[in-house]
N, C-alpha and C. Protein backbone atom coordinates (compact mmCIF):
# COMPACT_ATOMS: atom_id res chain seq x y z
N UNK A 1 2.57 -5.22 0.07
CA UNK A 1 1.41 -4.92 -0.76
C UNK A 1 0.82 -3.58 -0.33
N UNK A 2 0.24 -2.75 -1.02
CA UNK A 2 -0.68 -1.64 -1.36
C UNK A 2 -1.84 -1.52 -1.35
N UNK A 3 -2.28 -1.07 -0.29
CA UNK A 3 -3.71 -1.29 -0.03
C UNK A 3 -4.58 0.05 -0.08
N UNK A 4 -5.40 -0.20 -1.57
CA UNK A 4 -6.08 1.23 -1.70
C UNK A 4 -7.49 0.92 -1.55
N UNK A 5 -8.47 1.96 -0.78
CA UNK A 5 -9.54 1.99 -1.15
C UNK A 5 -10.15 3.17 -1.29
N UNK A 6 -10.92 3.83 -2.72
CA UNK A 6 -11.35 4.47 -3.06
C UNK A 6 -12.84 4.45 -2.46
N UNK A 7 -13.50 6.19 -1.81
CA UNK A 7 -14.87 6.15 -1.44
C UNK A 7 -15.32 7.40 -1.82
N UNK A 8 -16.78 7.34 -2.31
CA UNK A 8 -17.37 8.41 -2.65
C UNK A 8 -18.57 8.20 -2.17
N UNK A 9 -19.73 8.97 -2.90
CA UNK A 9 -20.98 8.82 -1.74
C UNK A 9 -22.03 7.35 -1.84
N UNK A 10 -22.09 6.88 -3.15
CA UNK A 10 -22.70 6.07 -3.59
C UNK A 10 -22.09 4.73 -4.28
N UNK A 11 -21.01 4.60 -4.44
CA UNK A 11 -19.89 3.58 -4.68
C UNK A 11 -20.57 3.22 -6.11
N UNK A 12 -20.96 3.89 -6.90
CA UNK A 12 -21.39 3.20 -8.46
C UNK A 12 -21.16 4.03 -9.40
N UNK A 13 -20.61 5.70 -8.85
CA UNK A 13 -19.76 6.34 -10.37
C UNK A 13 -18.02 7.02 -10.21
N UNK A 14 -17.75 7.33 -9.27
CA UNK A 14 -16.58 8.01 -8.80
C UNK A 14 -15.92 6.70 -8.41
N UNK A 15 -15.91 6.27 -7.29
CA UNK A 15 -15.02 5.50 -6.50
C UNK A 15 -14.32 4.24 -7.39
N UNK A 16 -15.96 3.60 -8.58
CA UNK A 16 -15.42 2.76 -8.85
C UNK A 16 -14.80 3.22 -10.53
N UNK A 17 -14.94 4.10 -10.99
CA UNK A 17 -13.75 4.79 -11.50
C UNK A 17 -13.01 4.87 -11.47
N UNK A 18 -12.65 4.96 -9.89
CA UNK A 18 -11.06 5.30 -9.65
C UNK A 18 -10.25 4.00 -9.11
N UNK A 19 -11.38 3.12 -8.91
CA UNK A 19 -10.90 1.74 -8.56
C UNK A 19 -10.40 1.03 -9.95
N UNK A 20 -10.95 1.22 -10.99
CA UNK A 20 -10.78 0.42 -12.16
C UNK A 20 -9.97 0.75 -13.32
N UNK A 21 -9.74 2.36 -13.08
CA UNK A 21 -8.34 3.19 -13.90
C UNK A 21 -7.46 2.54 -12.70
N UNK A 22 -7.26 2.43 -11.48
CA UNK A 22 -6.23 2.05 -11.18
C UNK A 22 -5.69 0.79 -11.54
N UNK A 23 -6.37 0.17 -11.12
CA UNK A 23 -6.51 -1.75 -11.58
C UNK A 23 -6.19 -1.64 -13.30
N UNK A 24 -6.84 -1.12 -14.08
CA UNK A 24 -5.77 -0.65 -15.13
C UNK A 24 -4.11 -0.07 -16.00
N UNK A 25 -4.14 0.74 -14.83
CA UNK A 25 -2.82 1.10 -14.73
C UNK A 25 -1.65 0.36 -13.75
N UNK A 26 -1.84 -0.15 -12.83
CA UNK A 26 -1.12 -1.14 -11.99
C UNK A 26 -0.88 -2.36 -13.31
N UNK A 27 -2.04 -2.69 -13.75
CA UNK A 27 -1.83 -4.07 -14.65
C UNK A 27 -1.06 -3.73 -15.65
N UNK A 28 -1.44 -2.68 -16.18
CA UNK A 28 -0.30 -1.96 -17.77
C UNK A 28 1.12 -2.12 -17.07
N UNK A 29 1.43 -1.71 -16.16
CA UNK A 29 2.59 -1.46 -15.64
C UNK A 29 3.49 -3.14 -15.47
N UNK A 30 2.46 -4.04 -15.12
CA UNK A 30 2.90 -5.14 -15.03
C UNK A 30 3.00 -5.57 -13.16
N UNK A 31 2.53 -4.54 -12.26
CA UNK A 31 2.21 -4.52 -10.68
C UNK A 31 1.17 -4.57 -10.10
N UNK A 32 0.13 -5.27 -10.91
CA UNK A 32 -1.18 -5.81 -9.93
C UNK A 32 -0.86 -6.24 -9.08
N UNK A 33 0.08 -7.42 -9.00
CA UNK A 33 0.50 -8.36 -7.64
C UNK A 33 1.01 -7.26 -6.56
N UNK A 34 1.48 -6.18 -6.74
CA UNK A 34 1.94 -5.27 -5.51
C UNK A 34 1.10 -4.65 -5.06
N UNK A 35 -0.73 -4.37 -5.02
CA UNK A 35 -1.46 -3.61 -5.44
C UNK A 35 -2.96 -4.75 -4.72
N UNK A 36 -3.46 -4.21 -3.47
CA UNK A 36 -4.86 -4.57 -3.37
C UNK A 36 -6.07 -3.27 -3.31
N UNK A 37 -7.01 -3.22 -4.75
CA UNK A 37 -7.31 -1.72 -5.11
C UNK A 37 -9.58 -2.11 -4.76
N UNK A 38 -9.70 -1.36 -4.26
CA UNK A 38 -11.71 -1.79 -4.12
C UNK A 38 -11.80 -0.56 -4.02
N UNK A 39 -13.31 -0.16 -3.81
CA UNK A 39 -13.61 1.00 -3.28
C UNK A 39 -15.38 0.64 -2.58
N UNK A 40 -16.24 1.95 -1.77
CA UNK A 40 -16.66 1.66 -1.12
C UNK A 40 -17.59 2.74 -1.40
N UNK A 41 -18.49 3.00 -0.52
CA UNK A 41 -19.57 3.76 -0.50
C UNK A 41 -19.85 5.10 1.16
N UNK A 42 -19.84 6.19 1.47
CA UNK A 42 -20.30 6.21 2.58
C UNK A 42 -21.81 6.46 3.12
N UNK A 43 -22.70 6.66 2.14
CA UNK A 43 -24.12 5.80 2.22
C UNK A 43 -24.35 4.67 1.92
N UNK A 44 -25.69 4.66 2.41
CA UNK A 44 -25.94 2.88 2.23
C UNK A 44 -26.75 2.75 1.21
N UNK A 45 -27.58 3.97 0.09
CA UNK A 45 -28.40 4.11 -0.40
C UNK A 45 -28.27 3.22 -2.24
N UNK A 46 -27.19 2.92 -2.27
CA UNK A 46 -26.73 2.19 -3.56
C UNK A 46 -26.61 0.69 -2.86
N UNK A 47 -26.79 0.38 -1.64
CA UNK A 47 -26.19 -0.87 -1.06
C UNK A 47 -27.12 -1.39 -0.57
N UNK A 48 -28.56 -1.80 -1.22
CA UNK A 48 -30.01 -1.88 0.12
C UNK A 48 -30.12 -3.62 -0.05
N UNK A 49 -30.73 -4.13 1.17
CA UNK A 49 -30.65 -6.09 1.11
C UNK A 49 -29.53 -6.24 1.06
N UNK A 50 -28.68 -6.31 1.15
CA UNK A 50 -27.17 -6.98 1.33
C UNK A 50 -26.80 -6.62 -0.15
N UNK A 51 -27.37 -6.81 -1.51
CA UNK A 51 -26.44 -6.31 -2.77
C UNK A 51 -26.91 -4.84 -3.01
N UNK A 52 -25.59 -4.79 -3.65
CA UNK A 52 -25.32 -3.41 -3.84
C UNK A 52 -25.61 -3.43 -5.37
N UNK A 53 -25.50 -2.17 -5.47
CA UNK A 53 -26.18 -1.88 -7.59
C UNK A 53 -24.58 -1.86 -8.28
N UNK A 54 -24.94 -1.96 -9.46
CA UNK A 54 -23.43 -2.17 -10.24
C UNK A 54 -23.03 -0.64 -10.54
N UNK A 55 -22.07 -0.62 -11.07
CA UNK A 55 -21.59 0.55 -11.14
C UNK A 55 -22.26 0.96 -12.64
N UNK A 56 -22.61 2.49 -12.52
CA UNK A 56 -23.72 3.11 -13.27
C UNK A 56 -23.06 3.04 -14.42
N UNK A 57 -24.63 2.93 -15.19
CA UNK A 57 -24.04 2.49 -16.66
C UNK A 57 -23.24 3.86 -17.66
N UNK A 58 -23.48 5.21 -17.28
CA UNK A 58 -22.64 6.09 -17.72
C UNK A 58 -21.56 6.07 -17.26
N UNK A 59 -20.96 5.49 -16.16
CA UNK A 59 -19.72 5.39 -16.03
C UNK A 59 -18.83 4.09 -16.44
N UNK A 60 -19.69 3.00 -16.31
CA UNK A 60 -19.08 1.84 -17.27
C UNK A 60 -18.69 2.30 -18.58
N UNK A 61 -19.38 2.99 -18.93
CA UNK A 61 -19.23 3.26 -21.04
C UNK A 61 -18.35 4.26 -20.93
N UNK A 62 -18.05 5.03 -19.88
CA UNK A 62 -16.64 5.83 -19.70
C UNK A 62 -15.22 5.07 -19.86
N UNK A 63 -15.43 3.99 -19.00
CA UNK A 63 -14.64 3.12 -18.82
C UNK A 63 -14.29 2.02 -19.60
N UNK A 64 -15.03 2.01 -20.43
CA UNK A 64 -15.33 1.03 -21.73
C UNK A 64 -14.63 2.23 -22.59
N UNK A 65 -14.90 3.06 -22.91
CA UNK A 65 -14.41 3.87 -23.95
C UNK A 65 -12.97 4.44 -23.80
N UNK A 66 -12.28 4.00 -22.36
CA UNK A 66 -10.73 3.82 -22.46
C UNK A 66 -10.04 2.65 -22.10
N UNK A 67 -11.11 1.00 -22.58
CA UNK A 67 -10.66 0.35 -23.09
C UNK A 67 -10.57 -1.05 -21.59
N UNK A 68 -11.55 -0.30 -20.48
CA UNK A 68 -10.86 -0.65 -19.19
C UNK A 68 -12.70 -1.65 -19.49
N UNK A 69 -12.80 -2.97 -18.90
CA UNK A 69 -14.00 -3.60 -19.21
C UNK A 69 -14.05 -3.90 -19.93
N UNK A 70 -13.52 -4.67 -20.96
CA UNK A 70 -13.63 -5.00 -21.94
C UNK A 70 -12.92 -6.68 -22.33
N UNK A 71 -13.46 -7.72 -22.89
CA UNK A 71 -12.66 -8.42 -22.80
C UNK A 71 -11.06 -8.55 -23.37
N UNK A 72 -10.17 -8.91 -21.90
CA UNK A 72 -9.09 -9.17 -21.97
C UNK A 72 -8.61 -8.13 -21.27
N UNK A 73 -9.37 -7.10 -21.01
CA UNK A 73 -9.21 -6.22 -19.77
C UNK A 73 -10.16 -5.98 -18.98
N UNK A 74 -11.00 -7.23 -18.38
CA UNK A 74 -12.14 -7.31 -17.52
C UNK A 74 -11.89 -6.37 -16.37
N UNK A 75 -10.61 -6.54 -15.37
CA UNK A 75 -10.78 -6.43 -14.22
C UNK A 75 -11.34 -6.43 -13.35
N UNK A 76 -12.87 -7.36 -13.33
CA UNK A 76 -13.75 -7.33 -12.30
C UNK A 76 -14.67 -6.30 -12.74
N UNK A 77 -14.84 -5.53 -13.81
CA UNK A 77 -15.78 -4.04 -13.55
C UNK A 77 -17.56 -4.95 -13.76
N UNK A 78 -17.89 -6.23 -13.84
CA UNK A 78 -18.84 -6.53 -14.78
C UNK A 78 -19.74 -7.25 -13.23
N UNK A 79 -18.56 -7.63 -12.20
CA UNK A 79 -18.98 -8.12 -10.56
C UNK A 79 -18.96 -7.43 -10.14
N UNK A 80 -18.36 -5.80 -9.98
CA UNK A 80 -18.46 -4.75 -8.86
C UNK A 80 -20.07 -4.51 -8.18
N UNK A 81 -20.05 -4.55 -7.21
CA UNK A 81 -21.38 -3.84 -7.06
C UNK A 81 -21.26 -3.55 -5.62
N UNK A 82 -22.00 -2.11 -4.81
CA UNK A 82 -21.46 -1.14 -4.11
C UNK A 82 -21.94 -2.00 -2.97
N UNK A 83 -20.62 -1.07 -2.24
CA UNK A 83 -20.96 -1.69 -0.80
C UNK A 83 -20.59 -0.33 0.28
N UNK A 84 -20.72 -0.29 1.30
CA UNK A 84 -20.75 1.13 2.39
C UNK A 84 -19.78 0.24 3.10
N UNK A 85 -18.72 1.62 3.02
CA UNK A 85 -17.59 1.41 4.36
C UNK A 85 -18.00 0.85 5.56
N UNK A 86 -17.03 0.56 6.03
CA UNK A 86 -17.31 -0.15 7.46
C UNK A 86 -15.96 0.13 8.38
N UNK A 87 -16.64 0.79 9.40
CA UNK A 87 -15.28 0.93 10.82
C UNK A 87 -14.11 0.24 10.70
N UNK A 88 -14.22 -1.22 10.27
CA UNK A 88 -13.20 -2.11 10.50
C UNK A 88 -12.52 -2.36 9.18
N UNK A 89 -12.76 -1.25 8.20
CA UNK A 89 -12.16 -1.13 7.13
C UNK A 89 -10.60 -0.12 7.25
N UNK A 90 -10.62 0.32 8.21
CA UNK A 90 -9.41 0.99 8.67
C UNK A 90 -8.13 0.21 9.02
N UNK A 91 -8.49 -0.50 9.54
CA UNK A 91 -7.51 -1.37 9.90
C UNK A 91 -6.83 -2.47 8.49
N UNK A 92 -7.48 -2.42 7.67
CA UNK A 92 -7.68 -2.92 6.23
C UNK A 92 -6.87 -2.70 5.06
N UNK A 93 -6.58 -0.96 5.21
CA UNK A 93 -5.80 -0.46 3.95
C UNK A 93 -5.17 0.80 4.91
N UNK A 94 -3.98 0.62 3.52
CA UNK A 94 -3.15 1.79 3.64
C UNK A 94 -3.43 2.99 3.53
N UNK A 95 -4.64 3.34 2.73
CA UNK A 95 -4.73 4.36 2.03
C UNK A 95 -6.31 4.52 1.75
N UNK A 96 -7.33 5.42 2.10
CA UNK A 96 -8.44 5.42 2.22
C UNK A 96 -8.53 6.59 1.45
N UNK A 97 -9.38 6.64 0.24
CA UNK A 97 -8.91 8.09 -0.43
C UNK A 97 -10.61 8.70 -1.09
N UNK A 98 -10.62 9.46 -0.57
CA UNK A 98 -12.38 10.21 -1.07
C UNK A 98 -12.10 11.24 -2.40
N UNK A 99 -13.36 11.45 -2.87
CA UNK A 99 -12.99 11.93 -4.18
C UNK A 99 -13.90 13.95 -3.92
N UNK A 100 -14.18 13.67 -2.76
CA UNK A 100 -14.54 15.53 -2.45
C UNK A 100 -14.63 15.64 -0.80
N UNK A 101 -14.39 16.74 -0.18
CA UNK A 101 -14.11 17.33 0.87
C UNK A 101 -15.64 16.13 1.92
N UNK A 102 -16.64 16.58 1.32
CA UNK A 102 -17.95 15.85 1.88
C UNK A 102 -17.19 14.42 1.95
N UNK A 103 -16.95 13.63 1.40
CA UNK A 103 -16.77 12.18 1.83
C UNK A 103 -15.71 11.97 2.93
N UNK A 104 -14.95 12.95 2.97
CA UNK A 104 -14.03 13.01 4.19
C UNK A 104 -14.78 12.95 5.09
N UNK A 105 -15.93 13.94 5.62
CA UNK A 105 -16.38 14.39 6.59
C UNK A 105 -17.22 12.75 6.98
N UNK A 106 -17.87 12.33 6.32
CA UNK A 106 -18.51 10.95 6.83
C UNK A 106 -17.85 9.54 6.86
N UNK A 107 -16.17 9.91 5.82
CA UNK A 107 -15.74 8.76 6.43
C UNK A 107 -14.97 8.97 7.22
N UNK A 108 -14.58 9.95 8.19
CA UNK A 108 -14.25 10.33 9.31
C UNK A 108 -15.21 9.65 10.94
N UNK A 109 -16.64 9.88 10.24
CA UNK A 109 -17.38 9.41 11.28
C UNK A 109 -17.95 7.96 11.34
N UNK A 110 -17.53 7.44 9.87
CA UNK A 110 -17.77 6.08 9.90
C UNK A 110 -16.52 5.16 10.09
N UNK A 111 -15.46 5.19 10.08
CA UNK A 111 -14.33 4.89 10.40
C UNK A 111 -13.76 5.16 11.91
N UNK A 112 -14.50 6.21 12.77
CA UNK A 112 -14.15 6.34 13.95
C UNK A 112 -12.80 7.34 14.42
N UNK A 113 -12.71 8.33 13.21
CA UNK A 113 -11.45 8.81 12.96
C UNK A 113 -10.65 8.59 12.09
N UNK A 114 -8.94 9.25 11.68
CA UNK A 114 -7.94 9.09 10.93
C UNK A 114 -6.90 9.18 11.97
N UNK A 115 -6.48 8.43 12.96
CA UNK A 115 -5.45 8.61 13.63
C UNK A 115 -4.28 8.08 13.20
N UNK A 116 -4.05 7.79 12.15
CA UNK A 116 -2.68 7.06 11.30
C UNK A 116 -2.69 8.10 9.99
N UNK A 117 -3.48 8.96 9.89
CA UNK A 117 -3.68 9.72 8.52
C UNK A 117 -3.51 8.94 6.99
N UNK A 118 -4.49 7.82 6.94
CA UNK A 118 -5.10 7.01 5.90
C UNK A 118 -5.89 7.88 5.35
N UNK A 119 -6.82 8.58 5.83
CA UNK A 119 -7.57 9.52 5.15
C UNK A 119 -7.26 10.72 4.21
N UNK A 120 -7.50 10.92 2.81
CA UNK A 120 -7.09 11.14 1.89
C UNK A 120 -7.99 11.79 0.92
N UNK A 121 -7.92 12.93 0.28
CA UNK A 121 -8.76 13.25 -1.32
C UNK A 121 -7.38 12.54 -2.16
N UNK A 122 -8.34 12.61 -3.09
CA UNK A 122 -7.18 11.87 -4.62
C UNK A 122 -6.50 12.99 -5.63
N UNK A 123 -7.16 14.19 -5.45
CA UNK A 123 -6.62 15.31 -5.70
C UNK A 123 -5.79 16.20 -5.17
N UNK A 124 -5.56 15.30 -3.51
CA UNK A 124 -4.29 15.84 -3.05
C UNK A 124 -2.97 15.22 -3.26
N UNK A 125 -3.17 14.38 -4.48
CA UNK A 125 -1.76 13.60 -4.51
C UNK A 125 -1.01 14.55 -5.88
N UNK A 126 -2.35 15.22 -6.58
CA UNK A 126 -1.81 16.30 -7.33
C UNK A 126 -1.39 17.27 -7.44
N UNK A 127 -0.78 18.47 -8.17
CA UNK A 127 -0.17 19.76 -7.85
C UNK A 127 -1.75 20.33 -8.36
N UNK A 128 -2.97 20.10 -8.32
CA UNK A 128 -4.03 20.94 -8.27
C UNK A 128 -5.28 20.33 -7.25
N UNK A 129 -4.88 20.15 -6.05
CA UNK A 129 -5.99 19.66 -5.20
C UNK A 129 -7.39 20.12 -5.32
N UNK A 130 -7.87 19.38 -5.51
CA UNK A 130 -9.62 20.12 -5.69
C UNK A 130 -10.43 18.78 -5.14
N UNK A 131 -12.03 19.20 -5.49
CA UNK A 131 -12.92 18.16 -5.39
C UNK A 131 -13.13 17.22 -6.96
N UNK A 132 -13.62 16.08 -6.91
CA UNK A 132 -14.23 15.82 -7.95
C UNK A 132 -15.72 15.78 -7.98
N UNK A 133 -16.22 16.45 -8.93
CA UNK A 133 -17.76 16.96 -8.59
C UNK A 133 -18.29 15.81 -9.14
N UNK A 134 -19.73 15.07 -8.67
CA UNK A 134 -19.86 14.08 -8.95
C UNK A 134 -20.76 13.57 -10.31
N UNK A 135 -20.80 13.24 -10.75
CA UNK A 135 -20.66 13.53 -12.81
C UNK A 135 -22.26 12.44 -12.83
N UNK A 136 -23.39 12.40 -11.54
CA UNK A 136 -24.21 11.70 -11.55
C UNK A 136 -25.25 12.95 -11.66
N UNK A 137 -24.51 14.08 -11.19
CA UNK A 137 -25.42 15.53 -11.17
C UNK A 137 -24.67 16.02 -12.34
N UNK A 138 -23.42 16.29 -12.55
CA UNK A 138 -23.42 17.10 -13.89
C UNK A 138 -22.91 16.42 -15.19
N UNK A 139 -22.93 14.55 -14.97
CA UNK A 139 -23.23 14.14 -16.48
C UNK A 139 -21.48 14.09 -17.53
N UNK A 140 -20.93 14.66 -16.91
CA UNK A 140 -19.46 14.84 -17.21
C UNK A 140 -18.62 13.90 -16.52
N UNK A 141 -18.93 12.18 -17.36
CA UNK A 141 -17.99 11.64 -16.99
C UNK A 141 -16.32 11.40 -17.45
N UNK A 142 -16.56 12.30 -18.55
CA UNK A 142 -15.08 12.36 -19.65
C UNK A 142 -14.46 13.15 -18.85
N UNK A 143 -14.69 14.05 -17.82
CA UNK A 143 -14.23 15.10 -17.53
C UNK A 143 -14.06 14.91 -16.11
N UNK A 144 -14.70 13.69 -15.74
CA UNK A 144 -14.41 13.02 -13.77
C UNK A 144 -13.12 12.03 -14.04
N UNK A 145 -13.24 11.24 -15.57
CA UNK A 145 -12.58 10.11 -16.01
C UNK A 145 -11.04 10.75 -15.89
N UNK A 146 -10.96 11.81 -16.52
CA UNK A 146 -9.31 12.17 -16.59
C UNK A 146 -9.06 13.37 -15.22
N UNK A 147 -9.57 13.47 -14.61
CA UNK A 147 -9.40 14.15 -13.29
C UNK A 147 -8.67 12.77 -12.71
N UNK A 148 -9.55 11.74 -12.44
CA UNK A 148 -9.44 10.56 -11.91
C UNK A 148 -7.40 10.14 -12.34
N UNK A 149 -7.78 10.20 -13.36
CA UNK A 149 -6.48 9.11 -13.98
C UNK A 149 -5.27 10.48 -13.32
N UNK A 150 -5.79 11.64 -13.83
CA UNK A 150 -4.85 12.35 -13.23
C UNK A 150 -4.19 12.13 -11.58
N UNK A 151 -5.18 11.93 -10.72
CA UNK A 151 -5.15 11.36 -9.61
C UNK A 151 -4.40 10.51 -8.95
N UNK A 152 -4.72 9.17 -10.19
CA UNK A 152 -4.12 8.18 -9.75
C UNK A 152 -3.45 8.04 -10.13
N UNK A 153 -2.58 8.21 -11.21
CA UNK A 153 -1.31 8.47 -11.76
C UNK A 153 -0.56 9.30 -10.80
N UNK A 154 -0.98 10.27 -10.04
CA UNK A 154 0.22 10.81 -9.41
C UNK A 154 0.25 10.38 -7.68
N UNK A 155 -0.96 9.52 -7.70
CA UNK A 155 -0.73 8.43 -6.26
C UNK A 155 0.38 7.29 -6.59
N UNK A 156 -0.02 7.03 -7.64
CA UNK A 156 1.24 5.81 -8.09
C UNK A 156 2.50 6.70 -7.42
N UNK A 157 3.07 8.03 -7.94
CA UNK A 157 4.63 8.25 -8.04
C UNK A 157 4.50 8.57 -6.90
N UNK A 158 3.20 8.79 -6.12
CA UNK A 158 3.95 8.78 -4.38
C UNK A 158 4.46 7.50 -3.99
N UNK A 159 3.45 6.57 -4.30
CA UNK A 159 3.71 5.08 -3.36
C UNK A 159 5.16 4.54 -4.21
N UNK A 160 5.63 5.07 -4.80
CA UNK A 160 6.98 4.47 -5.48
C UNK A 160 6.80 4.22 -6.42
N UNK A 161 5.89 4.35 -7.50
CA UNK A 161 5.70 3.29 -9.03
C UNK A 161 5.12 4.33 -9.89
């Protein structure tokens, strides 16, 4: 099994984007069962009292509008709600993947390191590595949405699929 977890700063527009195009595309494919996909937060500021907030409603209707949330393609997007990495999440997954240079830097220090090199942008699995800028400041989630898929589509043809 395949163990991904997507993190960005607030776990309610990026991460779980990229958690739920994947969980999309694994399922199209017919390889959910090969495939354990979440994502996480590296503040705690979306995560206060033990629940976390759902994933923001401009990015649900992103995600709704390519069909992902919807019934008969639920995938969980309707229970998500954010939660902040944790140290002992390393030991957890294969693949720890941030969506801009900044989330590296704190899940570096919340994880205790990358000494297995789990640590990851999602734009380095592409032939155009960049950041994904976070679409809660510039509102452009059509334009985080297919960065994303771009992403994870070409993480798939690393991990074999």
């Amino acid at each position: 099994m395949i163990k991904v977890l997507f993190v960005c700063w607030g776990n309610i527009c990026r991460s779980p984007m990229a958690e739920f195009i994947l969980k999309d595309m694994v399922a199209k494919r017919g390889i959910s069962g090969e495939f354990r996909i979440e994502s996480a937060a590296t503040s705690s500021e979306e995560c206060y009292g033990g629940v976390g907030n759902p994933v923001y409603p401009p990015a649900r209707r992103e995600l709704i509008r390519h069909g992902i949330g919807i019934p008969g393609n639920e995938l969980g997007l309707e229970e998500k709600r954010a939660r902040q990495l944790r140290r002992d999440d390393y030991d957890k997954w294969d693949y720890i993947i941030g969506m801009e240079q900044l989330n590296i830097g704190y899940m570096n220090r919340i994880l205790g390191g990358d000494p297995e090199g789990k640590v990851k942008l999602l734009m380095d699995f592409t032939d155009s590595p960049e950041d994904i800028a976070d679409p809660w400041y510039s509102g452009d989630f059509a334009g985080v949405y297919a960065q994303i898929e771009r992403g994870c589509s070409s993480l798939l043809e690393k991990v074999g699929f």
